[in-house]
C-alpha atoms as a PDB file:
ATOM      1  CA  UNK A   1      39.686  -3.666  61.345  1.00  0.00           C
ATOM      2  CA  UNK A   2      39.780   0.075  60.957  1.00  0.00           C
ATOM      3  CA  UNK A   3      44.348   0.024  60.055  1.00  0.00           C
ATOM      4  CA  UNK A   4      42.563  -1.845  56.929  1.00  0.00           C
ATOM      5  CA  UNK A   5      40.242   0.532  55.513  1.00  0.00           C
ATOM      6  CA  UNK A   6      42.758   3.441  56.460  1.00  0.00           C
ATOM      7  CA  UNK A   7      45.649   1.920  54.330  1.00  0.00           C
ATOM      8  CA  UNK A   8      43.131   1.964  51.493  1.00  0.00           C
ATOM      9  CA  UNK A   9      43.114   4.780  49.183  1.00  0.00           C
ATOM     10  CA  UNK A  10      39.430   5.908  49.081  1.00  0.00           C
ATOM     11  CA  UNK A  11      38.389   6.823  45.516  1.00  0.00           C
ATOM     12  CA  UNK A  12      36.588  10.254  45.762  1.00  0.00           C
ATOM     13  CA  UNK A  13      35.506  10.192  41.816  1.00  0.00           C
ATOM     14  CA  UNK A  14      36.629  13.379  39.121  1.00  0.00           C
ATOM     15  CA  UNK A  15      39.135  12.893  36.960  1.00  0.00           C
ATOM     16  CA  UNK A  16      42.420  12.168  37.172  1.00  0.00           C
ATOM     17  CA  UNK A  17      45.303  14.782  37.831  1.00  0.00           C
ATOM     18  CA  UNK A  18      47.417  16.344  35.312  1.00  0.00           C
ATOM     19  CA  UNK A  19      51.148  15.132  35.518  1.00  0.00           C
ATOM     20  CA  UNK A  20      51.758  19.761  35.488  1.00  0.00           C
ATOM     21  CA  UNK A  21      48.649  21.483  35.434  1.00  0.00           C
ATOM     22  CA  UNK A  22      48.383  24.984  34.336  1.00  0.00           C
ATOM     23  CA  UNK A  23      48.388  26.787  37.565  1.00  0.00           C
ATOM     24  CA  UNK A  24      49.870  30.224  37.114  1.00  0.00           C
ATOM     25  CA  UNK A  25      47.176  32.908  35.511  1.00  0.00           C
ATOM     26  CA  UNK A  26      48.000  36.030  33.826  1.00  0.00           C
ATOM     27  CA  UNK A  27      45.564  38.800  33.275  1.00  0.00           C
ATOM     28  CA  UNK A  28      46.492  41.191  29.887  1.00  0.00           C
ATOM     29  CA  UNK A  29      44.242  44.062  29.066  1.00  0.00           C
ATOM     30  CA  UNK A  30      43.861  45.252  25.271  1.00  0.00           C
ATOM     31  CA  UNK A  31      41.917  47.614  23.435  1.00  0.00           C
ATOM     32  CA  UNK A  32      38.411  47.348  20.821  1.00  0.00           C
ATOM     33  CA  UNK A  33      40.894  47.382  18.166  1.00  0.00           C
ATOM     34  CA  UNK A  34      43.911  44.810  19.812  1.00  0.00           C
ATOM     35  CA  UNK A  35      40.684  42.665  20.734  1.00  0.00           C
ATOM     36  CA  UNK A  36      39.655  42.470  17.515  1.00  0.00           C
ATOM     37  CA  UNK A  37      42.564  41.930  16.085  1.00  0.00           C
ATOM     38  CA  UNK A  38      43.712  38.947  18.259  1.00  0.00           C
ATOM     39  CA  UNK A  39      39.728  37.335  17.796  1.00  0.00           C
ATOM     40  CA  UNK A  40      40.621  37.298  14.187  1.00  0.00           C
ATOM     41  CA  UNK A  41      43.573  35.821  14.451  1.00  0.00           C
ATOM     42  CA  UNK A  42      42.299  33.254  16.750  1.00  0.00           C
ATOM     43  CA  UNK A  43      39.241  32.134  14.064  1.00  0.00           C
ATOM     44  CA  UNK A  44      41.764  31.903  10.830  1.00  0.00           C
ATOM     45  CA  UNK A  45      44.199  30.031  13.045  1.00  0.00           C
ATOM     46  CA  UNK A  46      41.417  26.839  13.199  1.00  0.00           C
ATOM     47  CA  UNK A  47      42.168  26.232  17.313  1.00  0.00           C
ATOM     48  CA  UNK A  48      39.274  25.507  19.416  1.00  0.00           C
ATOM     49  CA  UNK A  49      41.363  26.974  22.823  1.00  0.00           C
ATOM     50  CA  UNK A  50      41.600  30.281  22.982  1.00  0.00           C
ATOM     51  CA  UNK A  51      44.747  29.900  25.755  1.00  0.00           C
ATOM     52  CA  UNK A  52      46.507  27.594  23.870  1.00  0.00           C
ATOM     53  CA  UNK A  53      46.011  29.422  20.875  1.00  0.00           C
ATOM     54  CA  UNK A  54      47.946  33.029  22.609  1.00  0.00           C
ATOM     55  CA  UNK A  55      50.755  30.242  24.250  1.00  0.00           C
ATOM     56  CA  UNK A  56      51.530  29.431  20.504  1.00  0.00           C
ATOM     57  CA  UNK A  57      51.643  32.711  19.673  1.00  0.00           C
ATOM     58  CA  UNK A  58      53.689  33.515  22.464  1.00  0.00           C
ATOM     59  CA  UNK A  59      56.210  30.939  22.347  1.00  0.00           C
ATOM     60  CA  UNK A  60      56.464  30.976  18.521  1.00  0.00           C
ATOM     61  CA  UNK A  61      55.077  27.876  17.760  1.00  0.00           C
ATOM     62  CA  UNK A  62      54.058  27.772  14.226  1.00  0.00           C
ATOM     63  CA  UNK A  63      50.488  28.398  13.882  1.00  0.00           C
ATOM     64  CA  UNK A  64      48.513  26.981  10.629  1.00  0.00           C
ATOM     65  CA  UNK A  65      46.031  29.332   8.948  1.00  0.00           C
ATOM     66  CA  UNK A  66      43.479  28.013   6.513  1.00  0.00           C
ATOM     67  CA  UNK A  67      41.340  30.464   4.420  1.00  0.00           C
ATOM     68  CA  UNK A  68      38.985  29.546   2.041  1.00  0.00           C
ATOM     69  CA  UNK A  69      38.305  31.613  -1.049  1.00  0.00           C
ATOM     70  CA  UNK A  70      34.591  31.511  -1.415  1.00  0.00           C
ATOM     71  CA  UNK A  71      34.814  33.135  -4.728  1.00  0.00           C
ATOM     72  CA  UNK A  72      37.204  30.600  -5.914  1.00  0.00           C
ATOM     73  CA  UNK A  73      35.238  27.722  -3.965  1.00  0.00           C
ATOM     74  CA  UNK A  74      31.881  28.595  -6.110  1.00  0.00           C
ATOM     75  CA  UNK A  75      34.063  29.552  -9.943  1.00  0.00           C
ATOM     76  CA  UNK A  76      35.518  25.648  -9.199  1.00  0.00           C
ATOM     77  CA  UNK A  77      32.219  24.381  -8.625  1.00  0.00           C
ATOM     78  CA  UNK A  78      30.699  25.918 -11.416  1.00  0.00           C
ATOM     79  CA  UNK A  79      33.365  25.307 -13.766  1.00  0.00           C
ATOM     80  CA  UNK A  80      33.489  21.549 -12.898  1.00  0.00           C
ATOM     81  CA  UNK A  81      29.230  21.471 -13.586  1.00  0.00           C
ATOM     82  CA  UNK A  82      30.275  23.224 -17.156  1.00  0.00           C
ATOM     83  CA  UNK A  83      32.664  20.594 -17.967  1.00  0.00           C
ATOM     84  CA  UNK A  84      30.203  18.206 -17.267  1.00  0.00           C
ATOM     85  CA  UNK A  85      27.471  19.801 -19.386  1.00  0.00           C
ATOM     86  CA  UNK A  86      30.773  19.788 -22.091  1.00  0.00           C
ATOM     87  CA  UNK A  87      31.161  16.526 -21.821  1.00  0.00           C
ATOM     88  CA  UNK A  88      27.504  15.387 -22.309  1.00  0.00           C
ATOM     89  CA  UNK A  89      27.550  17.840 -25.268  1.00  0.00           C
ATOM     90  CA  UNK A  90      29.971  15.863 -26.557  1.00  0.00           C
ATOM     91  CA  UNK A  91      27.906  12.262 -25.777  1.00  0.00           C
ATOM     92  CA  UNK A  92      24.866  13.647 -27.676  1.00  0.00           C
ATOM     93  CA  UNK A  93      26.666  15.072 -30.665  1.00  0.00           C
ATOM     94  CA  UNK A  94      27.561  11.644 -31.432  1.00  0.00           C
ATOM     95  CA  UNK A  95      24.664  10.094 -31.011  1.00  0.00           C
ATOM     96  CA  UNK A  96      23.631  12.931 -33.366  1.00  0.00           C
ATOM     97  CA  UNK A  97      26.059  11.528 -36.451  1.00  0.00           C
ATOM     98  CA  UNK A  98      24.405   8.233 -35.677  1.00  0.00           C
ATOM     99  CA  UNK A  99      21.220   9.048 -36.286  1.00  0.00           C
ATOM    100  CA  UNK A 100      21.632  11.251 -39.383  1.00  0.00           C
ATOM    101  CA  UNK A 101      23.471   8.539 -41.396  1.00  0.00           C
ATOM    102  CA  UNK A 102      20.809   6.050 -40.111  1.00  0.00           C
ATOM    103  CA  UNK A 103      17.389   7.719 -40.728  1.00  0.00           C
ATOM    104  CA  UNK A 104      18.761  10.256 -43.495  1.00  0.00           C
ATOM    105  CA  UNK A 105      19.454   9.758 -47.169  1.00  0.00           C
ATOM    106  CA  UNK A 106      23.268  10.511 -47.801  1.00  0.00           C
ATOM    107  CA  UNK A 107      22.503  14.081 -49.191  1.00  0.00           C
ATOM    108  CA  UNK A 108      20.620  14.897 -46.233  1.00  0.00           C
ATOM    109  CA  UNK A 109      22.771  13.690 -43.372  1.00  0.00           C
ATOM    110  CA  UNK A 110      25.615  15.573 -45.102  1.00  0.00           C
ATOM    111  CA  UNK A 111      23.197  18.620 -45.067  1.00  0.00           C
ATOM    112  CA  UNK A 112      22.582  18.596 -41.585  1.00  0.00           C
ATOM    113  CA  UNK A 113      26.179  18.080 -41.099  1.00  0.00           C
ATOM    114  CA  UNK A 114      27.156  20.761 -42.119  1.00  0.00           C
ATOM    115  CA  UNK A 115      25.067  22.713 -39.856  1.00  0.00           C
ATOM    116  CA  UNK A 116      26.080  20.779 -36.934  1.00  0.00           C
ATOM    117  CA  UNK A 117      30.017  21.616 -37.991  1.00  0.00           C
ATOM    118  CA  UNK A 118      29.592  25.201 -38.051  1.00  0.00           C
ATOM    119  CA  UNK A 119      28.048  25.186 -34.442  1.00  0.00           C
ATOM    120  CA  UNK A 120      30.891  22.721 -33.437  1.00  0.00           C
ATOM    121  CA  UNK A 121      33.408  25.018 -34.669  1.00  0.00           C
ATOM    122  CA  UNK A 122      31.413  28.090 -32.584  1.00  0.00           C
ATOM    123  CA  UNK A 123      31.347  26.204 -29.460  1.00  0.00           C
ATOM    124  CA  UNK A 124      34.989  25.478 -29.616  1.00  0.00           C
ATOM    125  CA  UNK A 125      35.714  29.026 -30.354  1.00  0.00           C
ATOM    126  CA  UNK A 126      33.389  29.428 -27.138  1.00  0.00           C
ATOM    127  CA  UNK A 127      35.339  26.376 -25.703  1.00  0.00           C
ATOM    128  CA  UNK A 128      39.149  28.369 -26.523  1.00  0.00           C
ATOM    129  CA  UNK A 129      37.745  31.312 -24.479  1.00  0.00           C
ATOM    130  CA  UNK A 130      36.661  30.020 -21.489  1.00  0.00           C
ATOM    131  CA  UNK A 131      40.202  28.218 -21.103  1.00  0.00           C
ATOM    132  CA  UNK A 132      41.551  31.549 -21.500  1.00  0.00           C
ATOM    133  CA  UNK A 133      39.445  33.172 -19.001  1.00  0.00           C
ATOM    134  CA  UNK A 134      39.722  29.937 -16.349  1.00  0.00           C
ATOM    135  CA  UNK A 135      43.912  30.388 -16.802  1.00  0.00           C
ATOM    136  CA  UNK A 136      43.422  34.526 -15.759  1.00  0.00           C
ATOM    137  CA  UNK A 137      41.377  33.349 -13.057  1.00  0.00           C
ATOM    138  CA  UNK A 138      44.082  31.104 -12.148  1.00  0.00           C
ATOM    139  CA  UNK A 139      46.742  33.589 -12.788  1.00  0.00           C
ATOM    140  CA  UNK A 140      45.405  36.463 -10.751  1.00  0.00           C
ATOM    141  CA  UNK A 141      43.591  34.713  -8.100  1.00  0.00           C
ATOM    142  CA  UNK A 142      44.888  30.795  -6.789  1.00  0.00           C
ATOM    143  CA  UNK A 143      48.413  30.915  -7.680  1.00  0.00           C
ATOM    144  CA  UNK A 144      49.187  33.747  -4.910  1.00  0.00           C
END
């Protein structure tokens, strides 16, 4: 009765072994300014393993930075929310014509009109410039 539970492999729990585990260590010393140096590196590279992140580096594996212009981020964000705002500008104005020719005599509505055309013609002045100042932005900051 014993040869039987000796041929049995006995499971003693853990996890299972790696086909070649990393077995072989290497100790490197650096300086404040070499740590620094390879810490940032390490963040903008995205990796969550710092070892596998210097055997990359080591073996010239291609390593993937991804920064994020916070600047750019918030001028998106805010320029999308003002070309919203645009938009709804646009909504009301004619909802605007609509009710001038509806609750104003012809002389009137035309009046008002009129005032509402030179503002128009303002904003898209206003409009012309902020194109011009979103394409710098583009010019001298994204497209590097």
């Amino acid at each position: 009765m014993m040869n039987e539970n000796d041929n049995r492999k006995q499971n003693k729990g853990g996890r299972t072994l790696k086909s070649d585990p990393s077995i072989h260590r290497h100790v490197f010393r650096l300086t404040a300014e070499e740590n620094a140096r390879l810490l940032s590196l390490f963040e903008a590279s995205g990796m969550n393993n710092k070892a596998k992140f210097i055997i990359s580096v080591l073996f010239g594996r291609e390593i993937k930075t991804v920064k994020i212009d916070k600047a750019a981020l918030d001028f998106y964000m805010r320029l999308t929310s003002f070309y919203n705002q645009f938009r709804s500008v646009g909504v009301n104005y004619n909802q605007v014509v609509k009710l001038l020719y509806r609750n104003f005599s012809e002389k009137k509505a035309a009046a008002y009109l009129y005032k509402l055309e030179k503002q128009t013609a303002e904003m898209a002045v206003l409009c012309q410039k902020i194109i011009q100042l979103t394409e710098e932005f583009e010019a001298n900051h994204l497209k590097k």
